[in-house]
C-alpha atoms as a PDB file:
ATOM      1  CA  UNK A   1       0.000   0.000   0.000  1.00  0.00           C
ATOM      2  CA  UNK A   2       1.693   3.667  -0.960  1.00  0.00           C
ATOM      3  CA  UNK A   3       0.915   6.569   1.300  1.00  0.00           C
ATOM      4  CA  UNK A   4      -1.847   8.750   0.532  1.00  0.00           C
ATOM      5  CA  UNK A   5      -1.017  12.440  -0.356  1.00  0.00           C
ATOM      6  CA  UNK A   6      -2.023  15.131   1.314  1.00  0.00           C
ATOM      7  CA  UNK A   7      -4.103  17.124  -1.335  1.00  0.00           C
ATOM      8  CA  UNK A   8      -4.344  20.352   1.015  1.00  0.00           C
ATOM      9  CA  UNK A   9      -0.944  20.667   1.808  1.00  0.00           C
ATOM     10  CA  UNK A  10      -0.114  20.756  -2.379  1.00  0.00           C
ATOM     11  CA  UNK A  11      -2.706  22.813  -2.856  1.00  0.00           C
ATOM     12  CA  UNK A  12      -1.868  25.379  -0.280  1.00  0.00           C
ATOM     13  CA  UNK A  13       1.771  25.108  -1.461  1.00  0.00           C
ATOM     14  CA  UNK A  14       0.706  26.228  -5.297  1.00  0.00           C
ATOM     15  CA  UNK A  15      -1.044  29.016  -3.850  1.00  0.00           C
ATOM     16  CA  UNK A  16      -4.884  27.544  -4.670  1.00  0.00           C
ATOM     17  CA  UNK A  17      -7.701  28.885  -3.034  1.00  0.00           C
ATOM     18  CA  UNK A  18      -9.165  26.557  -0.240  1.00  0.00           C
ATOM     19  CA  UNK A  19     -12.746  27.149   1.102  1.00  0.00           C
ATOM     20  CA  UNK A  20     -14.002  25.483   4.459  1.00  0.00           C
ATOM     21  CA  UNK A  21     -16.278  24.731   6.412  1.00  0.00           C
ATOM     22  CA  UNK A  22     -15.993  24.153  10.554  1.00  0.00           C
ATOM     23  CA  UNK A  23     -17.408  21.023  12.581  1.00  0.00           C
ATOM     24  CA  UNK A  24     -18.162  21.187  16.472  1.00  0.00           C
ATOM     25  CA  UNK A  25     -21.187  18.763  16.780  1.00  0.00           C
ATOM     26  CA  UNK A  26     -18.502  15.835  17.314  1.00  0.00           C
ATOM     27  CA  UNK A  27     -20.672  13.235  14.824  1.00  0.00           C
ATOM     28  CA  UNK A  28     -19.726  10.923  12.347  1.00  0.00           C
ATOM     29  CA  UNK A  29     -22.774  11.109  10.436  1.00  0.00           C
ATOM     30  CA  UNK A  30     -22.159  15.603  10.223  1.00  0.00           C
ATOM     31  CA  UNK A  31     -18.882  14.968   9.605  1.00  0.00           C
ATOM     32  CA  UNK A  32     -19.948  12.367   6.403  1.00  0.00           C
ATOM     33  CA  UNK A  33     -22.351  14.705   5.449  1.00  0.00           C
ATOM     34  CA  UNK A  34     -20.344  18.106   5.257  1.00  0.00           C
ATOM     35  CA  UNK A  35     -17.397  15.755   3.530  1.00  0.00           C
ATOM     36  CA  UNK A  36     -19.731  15.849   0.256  1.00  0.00           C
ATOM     37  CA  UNK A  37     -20.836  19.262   0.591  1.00  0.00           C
ATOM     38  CA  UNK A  38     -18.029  20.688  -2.138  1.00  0.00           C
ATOM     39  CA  UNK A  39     -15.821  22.230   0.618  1.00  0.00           C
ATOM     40  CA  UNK A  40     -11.584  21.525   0.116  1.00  0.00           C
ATOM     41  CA  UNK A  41     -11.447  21.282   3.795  1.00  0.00           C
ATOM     42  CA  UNK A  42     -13.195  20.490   6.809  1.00  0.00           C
ATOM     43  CA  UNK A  43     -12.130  21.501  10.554  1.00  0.00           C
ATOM     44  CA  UNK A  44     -12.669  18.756  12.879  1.00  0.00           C
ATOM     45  CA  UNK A  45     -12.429  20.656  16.137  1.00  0.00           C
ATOM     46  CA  UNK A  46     -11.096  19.575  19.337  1.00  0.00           C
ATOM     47  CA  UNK A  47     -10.294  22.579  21.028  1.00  0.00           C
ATOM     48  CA  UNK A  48     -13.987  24.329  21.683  1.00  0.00           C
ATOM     49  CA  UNK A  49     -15.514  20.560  21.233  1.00  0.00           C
ATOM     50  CA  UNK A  50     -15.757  17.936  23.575  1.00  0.00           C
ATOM     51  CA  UNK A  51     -13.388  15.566  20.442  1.00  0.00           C
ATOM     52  CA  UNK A  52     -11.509  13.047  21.927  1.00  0.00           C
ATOM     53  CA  UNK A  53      -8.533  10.811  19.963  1.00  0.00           C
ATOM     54  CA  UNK A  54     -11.269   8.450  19.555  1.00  0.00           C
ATOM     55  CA  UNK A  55     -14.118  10.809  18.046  1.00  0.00           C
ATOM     56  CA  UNK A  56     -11.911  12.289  15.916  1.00  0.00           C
ATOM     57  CA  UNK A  57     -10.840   8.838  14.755  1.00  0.00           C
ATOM     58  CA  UNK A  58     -14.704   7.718  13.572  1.00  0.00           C
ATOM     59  CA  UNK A  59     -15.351  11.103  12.002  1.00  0.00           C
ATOM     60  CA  UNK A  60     -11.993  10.572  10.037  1.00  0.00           C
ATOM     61  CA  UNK A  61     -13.379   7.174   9.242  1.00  0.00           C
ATOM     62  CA  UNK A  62     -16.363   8.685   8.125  1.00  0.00           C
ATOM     63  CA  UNK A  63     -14.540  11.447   5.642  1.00  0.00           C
ATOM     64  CA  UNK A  64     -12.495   8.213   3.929  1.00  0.00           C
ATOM     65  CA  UNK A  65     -14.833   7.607   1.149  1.00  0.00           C
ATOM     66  CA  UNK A  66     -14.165  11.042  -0.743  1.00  0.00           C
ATOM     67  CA  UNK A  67     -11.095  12.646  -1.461  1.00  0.00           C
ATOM     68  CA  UNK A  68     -12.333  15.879  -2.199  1.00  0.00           C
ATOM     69  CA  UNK A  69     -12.677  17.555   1.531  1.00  0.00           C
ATOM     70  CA  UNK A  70      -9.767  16.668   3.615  1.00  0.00           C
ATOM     71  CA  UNK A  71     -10.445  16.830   7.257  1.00  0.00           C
ATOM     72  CA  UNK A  72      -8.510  19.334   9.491  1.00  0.00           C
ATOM     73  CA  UNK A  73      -7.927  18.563  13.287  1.00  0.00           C
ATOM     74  CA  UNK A  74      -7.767  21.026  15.408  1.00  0.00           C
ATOM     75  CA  UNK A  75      -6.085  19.752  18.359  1.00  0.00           C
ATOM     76  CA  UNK A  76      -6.649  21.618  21.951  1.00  0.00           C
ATOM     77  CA  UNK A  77      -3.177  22.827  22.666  1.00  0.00           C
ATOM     78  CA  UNK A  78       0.207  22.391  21.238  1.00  0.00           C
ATOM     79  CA  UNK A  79       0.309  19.369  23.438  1.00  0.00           C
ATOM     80  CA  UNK A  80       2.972  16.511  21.808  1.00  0.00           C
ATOM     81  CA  UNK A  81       0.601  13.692  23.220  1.00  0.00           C
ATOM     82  CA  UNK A  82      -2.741  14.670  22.179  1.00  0.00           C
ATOM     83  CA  UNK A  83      -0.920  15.655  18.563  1.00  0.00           C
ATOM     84  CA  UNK A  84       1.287  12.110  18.380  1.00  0.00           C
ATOM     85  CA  UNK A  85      -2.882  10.416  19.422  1.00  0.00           C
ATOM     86  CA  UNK A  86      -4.449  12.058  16.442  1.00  0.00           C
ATOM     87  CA  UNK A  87      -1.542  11.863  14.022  1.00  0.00           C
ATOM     88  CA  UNK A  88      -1.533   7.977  15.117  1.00  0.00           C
ATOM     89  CA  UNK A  89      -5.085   7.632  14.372  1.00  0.00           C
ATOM     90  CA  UNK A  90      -5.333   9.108  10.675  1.00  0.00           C
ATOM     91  CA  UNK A  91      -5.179  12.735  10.692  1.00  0.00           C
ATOM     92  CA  UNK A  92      -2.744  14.320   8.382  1.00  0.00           C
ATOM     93  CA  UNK A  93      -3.178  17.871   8.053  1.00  0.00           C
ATOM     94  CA  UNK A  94      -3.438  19.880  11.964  1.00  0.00           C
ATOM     95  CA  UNK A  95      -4.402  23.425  13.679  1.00  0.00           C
ATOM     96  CA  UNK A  96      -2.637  24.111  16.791  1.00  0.00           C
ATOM     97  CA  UNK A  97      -4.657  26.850  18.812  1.00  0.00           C
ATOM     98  CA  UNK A  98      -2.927  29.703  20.455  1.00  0.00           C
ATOM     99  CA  UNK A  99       0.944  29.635  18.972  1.00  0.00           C
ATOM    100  CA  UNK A 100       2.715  32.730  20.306  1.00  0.00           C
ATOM    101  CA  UNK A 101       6.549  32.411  19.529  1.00  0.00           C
ATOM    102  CA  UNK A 102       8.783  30.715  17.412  1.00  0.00           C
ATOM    103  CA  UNK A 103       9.680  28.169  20.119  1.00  0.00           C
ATOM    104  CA  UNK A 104       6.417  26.864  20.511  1.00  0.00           C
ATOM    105  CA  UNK A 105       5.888  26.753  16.511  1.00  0.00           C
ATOM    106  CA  UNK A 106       9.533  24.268  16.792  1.00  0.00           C
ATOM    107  CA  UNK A 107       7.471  22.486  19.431  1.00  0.00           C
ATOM    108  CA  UNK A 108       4.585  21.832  17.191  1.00  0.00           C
ATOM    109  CA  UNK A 109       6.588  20.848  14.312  1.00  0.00           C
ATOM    110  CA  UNK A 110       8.177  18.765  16.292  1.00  0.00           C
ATOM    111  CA  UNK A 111       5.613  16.771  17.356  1.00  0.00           C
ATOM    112  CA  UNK A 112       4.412  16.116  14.080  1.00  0.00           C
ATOM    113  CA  UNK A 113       7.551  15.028  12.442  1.00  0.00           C
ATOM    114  CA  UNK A 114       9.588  11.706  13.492  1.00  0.00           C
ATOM    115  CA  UNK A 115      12.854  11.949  14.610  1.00  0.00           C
ATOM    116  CA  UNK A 116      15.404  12.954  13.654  1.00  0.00           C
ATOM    117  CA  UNK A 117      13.141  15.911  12.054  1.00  0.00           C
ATOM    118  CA  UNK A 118      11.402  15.640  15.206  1.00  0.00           C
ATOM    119  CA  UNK A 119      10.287  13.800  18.275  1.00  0.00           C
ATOM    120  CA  UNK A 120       7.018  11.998  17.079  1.00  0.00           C
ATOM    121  CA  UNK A 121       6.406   8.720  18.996  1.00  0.00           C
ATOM    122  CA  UNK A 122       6.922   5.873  16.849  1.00  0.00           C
ATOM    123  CA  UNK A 123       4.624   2.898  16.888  1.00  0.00           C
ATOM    124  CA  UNK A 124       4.133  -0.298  14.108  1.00  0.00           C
ATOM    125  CA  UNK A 125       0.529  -0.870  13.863  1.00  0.00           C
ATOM    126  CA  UNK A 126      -1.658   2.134  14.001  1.00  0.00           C
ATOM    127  CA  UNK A 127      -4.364   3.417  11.696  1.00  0.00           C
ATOM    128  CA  UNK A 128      -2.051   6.027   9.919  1.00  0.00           C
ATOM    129  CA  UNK A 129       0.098   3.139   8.619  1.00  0.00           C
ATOM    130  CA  UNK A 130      -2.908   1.221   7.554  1.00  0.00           C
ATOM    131  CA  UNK A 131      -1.818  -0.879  10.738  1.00  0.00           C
ATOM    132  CA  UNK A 132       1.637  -1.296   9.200  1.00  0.00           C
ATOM    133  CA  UNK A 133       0.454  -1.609   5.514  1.00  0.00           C
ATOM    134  CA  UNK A 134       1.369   1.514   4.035  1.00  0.00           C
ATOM    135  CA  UNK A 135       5.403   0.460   2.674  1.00  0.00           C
ATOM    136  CA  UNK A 136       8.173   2.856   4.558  1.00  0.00           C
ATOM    137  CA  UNK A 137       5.251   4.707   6.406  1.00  0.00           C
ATOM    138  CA  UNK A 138       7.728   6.386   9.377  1.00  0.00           C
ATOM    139  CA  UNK A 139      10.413   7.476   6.060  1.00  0.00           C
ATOM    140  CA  UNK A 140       6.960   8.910   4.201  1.00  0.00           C
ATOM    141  CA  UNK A 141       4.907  10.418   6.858  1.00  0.00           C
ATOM    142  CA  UNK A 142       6.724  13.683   7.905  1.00  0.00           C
ATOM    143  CA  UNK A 143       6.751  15.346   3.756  1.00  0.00           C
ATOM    144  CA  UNK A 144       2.538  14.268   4.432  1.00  0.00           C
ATOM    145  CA  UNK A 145       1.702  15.782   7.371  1.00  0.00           C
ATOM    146  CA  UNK A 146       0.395  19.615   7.055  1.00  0.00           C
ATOM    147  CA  UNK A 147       0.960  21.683  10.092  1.00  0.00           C
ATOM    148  CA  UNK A 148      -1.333  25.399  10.050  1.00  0.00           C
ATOM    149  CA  UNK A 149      -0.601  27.433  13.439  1.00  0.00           C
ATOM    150  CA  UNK A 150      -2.939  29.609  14.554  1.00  0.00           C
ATOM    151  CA  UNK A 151      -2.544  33.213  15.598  1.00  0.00           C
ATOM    152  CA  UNK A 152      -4.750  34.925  18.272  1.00  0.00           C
ATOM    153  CA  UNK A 153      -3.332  37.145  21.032  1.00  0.00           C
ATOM    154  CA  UNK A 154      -1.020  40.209  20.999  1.00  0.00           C
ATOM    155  CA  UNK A 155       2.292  38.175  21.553  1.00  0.00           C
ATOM    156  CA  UNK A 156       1.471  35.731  18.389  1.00  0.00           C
ATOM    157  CA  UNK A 157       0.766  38.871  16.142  1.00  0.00           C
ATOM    158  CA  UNK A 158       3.962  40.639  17.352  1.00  0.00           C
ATOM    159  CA  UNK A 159       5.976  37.148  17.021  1.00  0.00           C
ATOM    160  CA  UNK A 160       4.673  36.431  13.463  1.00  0.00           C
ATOM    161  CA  UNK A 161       7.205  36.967  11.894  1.00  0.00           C
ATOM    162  CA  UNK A 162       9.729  34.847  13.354  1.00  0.00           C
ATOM    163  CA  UNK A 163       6.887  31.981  14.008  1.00  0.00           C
ATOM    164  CA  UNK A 164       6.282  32.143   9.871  1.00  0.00           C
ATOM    165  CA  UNK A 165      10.055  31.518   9.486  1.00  0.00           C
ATOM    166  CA  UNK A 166      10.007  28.314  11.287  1.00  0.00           C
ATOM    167  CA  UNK A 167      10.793  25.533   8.987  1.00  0.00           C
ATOM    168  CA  UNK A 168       8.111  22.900   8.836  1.00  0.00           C
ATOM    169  CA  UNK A 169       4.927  25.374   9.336  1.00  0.00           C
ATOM    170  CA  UNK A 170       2.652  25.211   6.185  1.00  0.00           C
ATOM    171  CA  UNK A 171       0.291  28.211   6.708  1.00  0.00           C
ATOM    172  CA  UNK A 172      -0.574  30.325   9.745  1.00  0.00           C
ATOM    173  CA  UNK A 173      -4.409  30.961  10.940  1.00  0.00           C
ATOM    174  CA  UNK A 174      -5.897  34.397  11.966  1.00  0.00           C
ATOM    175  CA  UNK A 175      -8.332  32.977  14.909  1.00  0.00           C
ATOM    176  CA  UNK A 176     -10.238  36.305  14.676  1.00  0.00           C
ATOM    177  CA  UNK A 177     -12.699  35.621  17.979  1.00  0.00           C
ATOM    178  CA  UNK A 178      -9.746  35.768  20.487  1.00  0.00           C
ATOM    179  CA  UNK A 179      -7.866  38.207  18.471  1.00  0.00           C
ATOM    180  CA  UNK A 180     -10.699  40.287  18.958  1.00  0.00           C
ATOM    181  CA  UNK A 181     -10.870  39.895  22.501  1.00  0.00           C
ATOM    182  CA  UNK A 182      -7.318  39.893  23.144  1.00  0.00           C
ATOM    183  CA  UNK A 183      -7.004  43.627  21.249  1.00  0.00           C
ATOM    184  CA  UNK A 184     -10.283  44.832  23.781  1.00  0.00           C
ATOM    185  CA  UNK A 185     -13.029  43.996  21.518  1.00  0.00           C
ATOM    186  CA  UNK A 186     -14.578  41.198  22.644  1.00  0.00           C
ATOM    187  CA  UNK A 187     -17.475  39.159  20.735  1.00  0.00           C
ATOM    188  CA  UNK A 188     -16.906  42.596  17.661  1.00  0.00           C
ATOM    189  CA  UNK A 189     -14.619  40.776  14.836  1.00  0.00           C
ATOM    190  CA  UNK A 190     -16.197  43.377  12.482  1.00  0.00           C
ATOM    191  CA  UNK A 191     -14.255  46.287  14.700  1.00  0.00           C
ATOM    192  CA  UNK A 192     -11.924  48.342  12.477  1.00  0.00           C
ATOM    193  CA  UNK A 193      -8.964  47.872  14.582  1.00  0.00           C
ATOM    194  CA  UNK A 194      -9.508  44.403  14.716  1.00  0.00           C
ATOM    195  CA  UNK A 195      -9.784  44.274  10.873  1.00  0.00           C
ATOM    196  CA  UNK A 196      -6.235  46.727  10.357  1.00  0.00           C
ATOM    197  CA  UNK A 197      -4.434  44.239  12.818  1.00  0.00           C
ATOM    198  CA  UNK A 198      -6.100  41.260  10.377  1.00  0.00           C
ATOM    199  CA  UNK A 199      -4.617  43.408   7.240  1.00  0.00           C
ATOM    200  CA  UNK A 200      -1.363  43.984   9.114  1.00  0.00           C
ATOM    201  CA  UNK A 201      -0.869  40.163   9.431  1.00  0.00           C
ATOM    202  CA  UNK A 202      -1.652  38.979   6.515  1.00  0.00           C
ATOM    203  CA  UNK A 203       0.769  41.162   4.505  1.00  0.00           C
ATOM    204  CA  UNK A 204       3.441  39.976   7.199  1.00  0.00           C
ATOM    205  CA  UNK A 205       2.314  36.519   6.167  1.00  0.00           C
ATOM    206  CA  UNK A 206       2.420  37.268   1.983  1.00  0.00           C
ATOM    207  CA  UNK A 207       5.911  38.988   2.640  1.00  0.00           C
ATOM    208  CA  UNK A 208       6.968  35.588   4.170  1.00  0.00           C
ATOM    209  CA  UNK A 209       5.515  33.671   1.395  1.00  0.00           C
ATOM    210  CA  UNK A 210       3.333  32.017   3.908  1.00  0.00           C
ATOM    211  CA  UNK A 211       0.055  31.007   3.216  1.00  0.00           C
ATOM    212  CA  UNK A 212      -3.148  32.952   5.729  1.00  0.00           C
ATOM    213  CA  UNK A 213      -6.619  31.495   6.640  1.00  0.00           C
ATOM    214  CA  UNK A 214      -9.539  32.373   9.126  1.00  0.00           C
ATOM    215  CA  UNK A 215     -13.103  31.618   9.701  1.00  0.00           C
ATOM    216  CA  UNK A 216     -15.627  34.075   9.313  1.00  0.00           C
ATOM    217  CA  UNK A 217     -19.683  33.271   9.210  1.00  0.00           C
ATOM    218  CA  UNK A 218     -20.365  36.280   7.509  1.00  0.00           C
ATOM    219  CA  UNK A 219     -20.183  35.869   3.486  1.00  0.00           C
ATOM    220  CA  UNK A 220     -19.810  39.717   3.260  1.00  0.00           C
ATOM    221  CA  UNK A 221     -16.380  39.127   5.236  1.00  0.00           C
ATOM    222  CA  UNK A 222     -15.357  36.063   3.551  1.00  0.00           C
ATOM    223  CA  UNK A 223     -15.388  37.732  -0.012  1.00  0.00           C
ATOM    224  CA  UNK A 224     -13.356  40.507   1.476  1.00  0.00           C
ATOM    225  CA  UNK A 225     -11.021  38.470   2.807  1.00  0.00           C
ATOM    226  CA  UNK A 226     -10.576  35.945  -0.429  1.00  0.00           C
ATOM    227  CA  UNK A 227     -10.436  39.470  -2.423  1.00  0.00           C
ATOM    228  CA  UNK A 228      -7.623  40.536   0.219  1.00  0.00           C
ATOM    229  CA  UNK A 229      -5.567  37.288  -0.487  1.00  0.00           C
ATOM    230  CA  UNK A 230      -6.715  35.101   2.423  1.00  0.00           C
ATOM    231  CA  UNK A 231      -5.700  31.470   1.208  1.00  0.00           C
ATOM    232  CA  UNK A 232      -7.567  29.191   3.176  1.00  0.00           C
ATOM    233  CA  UNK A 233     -11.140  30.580   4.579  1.00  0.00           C
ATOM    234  CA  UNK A 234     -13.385  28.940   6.652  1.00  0.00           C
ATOM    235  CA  UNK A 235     -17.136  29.856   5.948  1.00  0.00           C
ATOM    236  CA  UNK A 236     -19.346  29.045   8.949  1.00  0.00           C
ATOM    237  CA  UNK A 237     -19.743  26.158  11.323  1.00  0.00           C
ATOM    238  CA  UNK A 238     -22.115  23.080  11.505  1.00  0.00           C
ATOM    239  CA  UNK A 239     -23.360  24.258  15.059  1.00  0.00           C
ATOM    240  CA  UNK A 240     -24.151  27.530  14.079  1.00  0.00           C
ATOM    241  CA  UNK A 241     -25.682  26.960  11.096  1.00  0.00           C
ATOM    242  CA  UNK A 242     -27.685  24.397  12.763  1.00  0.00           C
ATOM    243  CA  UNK A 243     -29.244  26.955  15.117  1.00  0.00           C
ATOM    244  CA  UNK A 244     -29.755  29.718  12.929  1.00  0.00           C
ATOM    245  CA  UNK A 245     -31.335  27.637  10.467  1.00  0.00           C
ATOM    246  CA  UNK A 246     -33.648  26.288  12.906  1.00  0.00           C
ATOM    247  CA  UNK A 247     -34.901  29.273  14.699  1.00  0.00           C
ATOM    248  CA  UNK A 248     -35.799  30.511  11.232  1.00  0.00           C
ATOM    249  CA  UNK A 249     -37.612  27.899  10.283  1.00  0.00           C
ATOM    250  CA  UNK A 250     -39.691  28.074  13.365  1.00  0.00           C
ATOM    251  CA  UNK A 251     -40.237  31.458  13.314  1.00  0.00           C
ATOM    252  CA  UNK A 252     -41.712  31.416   9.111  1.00  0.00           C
ATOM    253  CA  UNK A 253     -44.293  29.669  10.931  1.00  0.00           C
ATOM    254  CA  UNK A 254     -45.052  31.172  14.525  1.00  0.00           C
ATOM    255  CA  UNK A 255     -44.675  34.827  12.942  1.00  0.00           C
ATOM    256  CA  UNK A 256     -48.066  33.408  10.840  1.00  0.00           C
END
């Protein structure tokens, strides 16, 4: 068996727009769903969702019979264990929450890269090696893996720079909810200073030849943010959309 490649980490490398989509209900069944919905990518999240290792591991199971979408965990923290327990059970392409200097994006890479790149546990039979099917898995896996690091407090944005230099880091993440919050605008993404200090990174991030994503649920901000050169953008979220779907629905009727 030859190792899959990872079609989002090519396609963010050639510079090709990727649209997203975000999934928090934790479900198989959403997670098969949204997988055929056209999107390139697909968050799995496990930092603001109650995701464990084995969640994570049935929704990836569930994603396997496309190849169009390719799923996206976000992990909880740039923790090596919780990253080596996801890597080991299929996922290939990560978002580590809350990166804020260059020595935690080393420690990220790290974790996702065997040694002597890095310090990934190694073990035979695990689902990322097709329990030991896939032919020189532990030589293959580290050029496979996609790492994004994601960007949301003061100290990240003024440590971008040097954090988009690290070797091994294959796009950084505006996380524009706690960027907000950590500039003084909390629950107002749409705030102009929070926007210029969005503007401000990105061009950091094009200067480094680095590619930029971020989730916004508002279409009006997604085209501006496509139109500004935002690589990867993530659309909306399945528990949102959920909701707001539902309350409408209910209220066509009740408003009768």
């Amino acid at each position: 068996m030859e190792m899959p490649r990872n079609a989002f980490k090519k396609n963010l490398a050639e510079g090709k727009l990727q649209l997203g989509f975000w999934s928090a209900l934790c479900s198989p069944m959403v997670a098969d769903i949204l997988s055929e919905a056209g999107y390139d990518w697909l968050v799995l999240d496990a930092e603001h969702s109650p995701n464990d290792p084995v969640d994570l591991m049935h929704q990836l199971m569930a994603m396997e019979h496309q190849s169009v979408t390719m799923p996206v965990v976000r992990v909880p923290w740039n923790d090596q264990v919780f990253i080596k327990r996801v890597l080991d059970v299929g996922a290939r392409t990560l978002l580590v929450p809350m990166i804020e200097s260059a020595e935690q994006a080393r420690a990220a890479v790290a974790a996702c890269r065997y040694p002597p790149e890095g310090m990934r546990g190694v073990a035979g039979s695990v689902r990322a090696s097709r329990y030991g099917r896939i032919k020189d898995y532990h030589k293959k896996a580290n050029a496979e893996i996609c790492l994004l690091l994601q960007i949301e407090t003061k100290p990240g944005l003024d440590a971008l720079d040097e954090i988009a230099a690290v070797e091994g880091v294959d796009g950084v993440f505006i996380g524009p909810a706690d960027l907000s919050a950590a500039l003084g605008y909390l629950g107002d993404n749409r705030n102009p200073a929070v926007r210029e200090a969005i503007l401000g990174a990105l061009a950091r991030l094009k200067q480094a030849g680095k590619p930029a994503g971020i989730l916004t649920p508002v279409e009006e901000d997604a085209k501006f943010w496509i139109e500004q050169g935002f690589g990867f953008v993530a659309l909306g979220n399945d528990a949102a959309l959920l909701a707001r779907q539902a309350e409408a629905l209910c209220a066509r009727f009740k408003e009768k």
